[in-house]
C-alpha atoms as a PDB file:
ATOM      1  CA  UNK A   1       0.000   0.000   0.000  1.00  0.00           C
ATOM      2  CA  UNK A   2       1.323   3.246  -0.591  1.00  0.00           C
ATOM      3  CA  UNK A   3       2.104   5.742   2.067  1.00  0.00           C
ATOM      4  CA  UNK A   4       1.405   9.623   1.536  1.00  0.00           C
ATOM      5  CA  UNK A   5       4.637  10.303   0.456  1.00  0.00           C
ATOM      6  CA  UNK A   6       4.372   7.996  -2.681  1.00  0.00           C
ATOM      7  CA  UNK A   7       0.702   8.982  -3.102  1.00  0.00           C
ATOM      8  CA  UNK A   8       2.150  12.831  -3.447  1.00  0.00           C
ATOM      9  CA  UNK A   9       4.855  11.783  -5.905  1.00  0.00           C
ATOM     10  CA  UNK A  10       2.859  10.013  -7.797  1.00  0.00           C
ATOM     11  CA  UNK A  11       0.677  12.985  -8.414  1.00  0.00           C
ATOM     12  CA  UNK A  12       2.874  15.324  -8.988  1.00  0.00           C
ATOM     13  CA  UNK A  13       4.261  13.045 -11.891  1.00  0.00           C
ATOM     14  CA  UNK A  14       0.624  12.863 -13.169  1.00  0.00           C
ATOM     15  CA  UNK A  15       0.822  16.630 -13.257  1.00  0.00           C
ATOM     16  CA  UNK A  16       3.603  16.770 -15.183  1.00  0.00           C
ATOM     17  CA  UNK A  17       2.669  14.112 -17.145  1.00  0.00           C
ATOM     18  CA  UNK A  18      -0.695  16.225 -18.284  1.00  0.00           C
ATOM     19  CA  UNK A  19       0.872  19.710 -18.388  1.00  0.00           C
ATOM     20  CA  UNK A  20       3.791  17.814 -20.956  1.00  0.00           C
ATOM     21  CA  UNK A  21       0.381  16.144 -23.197  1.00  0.00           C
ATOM     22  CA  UNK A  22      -1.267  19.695 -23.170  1.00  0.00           C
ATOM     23  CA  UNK A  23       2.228  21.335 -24.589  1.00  0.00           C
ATOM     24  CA  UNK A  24       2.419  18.429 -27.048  1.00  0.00           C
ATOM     25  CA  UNK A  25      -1.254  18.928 -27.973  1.00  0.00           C
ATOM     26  CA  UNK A  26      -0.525  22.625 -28.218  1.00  0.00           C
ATOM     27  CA  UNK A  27       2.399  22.484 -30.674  1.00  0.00           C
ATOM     28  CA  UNK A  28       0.547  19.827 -32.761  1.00  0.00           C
ATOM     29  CA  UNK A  29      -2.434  22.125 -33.062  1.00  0.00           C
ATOM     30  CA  UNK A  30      -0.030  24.882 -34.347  1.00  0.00           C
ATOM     31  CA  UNK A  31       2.088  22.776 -36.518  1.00  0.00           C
ATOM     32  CA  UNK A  32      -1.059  21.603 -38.400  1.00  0.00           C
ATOM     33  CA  UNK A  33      -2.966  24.916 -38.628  1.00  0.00           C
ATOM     34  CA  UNK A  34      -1.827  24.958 -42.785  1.00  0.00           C
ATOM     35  CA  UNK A  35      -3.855  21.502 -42.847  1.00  0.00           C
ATOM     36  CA  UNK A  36      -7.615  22.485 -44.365  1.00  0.00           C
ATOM     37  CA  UNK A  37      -8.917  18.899 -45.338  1.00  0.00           C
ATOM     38  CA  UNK A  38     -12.109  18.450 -43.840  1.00  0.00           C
ATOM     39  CA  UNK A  39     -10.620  14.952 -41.683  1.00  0.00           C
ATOM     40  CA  UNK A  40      -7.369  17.096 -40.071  1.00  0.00           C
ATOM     41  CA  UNK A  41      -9.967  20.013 -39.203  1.00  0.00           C
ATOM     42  CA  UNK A  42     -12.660  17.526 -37.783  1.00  0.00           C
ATOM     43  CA  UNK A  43      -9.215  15.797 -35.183  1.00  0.00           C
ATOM     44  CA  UNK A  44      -8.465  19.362 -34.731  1.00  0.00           C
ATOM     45  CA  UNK A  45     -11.218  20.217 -33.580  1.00  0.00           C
ATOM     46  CA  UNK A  46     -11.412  16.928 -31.897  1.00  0.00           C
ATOM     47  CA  UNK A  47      -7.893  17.273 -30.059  1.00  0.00           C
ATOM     48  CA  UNK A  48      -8.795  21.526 -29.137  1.00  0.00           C
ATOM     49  CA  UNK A  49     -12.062  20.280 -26.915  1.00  0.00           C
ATOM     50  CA  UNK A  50      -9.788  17.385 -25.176  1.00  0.00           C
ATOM     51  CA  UNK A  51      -6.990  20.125 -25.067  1.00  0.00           C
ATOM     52  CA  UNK A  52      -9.630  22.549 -23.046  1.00  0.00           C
ATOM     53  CA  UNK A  53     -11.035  19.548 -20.600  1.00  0.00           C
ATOM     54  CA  UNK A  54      -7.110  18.264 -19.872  1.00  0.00           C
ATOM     55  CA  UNK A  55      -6.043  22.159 -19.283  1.00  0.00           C
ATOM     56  CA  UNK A  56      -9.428  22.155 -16.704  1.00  0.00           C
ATOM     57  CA  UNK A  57      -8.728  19.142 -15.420  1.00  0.00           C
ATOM     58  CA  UNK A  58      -4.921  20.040 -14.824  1.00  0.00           C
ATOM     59  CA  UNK A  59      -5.844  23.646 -13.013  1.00  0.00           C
ATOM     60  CA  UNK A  60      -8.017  21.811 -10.689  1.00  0.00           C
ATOM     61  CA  UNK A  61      -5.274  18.888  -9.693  1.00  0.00           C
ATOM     62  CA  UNK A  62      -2.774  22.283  -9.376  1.00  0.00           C
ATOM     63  CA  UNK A  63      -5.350  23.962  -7.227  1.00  0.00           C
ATOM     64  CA  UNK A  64      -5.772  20.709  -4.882  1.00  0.00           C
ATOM     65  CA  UNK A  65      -2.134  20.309  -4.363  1.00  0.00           C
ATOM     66  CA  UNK A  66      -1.453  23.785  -3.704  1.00  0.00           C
ATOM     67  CA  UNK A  67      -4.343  23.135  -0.771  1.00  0.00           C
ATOM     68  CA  UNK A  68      -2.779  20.193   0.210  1.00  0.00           C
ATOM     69  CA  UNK A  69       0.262  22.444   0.192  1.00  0.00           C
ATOM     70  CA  UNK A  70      -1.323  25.178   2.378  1.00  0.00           C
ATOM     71  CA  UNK A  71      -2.694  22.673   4.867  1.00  0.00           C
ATOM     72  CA  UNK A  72       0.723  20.650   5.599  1.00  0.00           C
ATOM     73  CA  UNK A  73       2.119  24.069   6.138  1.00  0.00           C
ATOM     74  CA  UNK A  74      -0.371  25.244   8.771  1.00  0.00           C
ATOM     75  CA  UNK A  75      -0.395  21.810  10.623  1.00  0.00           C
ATOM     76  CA  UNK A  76       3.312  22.266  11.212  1.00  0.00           C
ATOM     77  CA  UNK A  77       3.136  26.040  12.231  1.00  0.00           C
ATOM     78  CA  UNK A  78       0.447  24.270  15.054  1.00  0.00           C
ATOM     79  CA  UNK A  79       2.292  21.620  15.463  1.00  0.00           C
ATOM     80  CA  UNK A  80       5.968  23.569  16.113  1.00  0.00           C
ATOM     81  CA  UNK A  81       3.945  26.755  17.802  1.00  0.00           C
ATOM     82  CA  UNK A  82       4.959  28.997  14.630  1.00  0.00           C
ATOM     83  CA  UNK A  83       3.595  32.283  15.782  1.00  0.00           C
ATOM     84  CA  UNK A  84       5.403  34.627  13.449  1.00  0.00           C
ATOM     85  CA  UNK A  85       6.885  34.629  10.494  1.00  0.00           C
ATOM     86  CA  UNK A  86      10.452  34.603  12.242  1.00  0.00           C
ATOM     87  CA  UNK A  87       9.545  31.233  14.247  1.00  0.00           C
ATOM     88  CA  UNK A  88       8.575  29.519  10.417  1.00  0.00           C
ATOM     89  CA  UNK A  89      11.838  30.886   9.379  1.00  0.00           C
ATOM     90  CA  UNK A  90      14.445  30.220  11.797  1.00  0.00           C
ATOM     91  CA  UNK A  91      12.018  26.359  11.734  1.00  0.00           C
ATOM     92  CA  UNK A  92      13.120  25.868   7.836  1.00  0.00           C
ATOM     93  CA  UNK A  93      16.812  26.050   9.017  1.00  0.00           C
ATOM     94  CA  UNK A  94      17.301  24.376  11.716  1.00  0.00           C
END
């Protein structure tokens, strides 16, 4: 089973993975923007409405993580007592 740790590496991969599939889809829609034959305009058109759900799909993962993010970093300011922003500091170096 995997432990947290895993779980968040694995999804930041995923993220990567999607944000490198939208660039890819990206440049392929503006390499092929000379094509005008009705079958490359129909998988155009095809690959721009998959290209605007995976861009969706990837703000919302980004938005999750960064609460994820914000959460972990308030349960450790509780956790250590982190009143100020000097305590979070002088935490991150120790």
């Amino acid at each position: 089973m995997d432990g947290p740790e895993e779980k968040l590496q694995t999804q930041e991969r995923l993220i990567g993975d999607l944000r490198q599939v939208i660039e890819n889809a990206e440049e392929l829609l503006k390499n092929t923007d000379q094509c005008n034959s009705a079958l490359y305009q129909n998988a155009r058109a095809k690959l721009t409405q998959a290209l605007i759900a995976a861009t969706e799909e990837l703000e919302r993962f980004e938005d999750a993580q960064l609460g994820r993010m914000i959460a972990a970093t308030h349960a450790a300011n509780v956790l250590h007592r982190d009143d100020t922003g000097e305590a979070r500091l002088m935490r991150a170096f120790r």
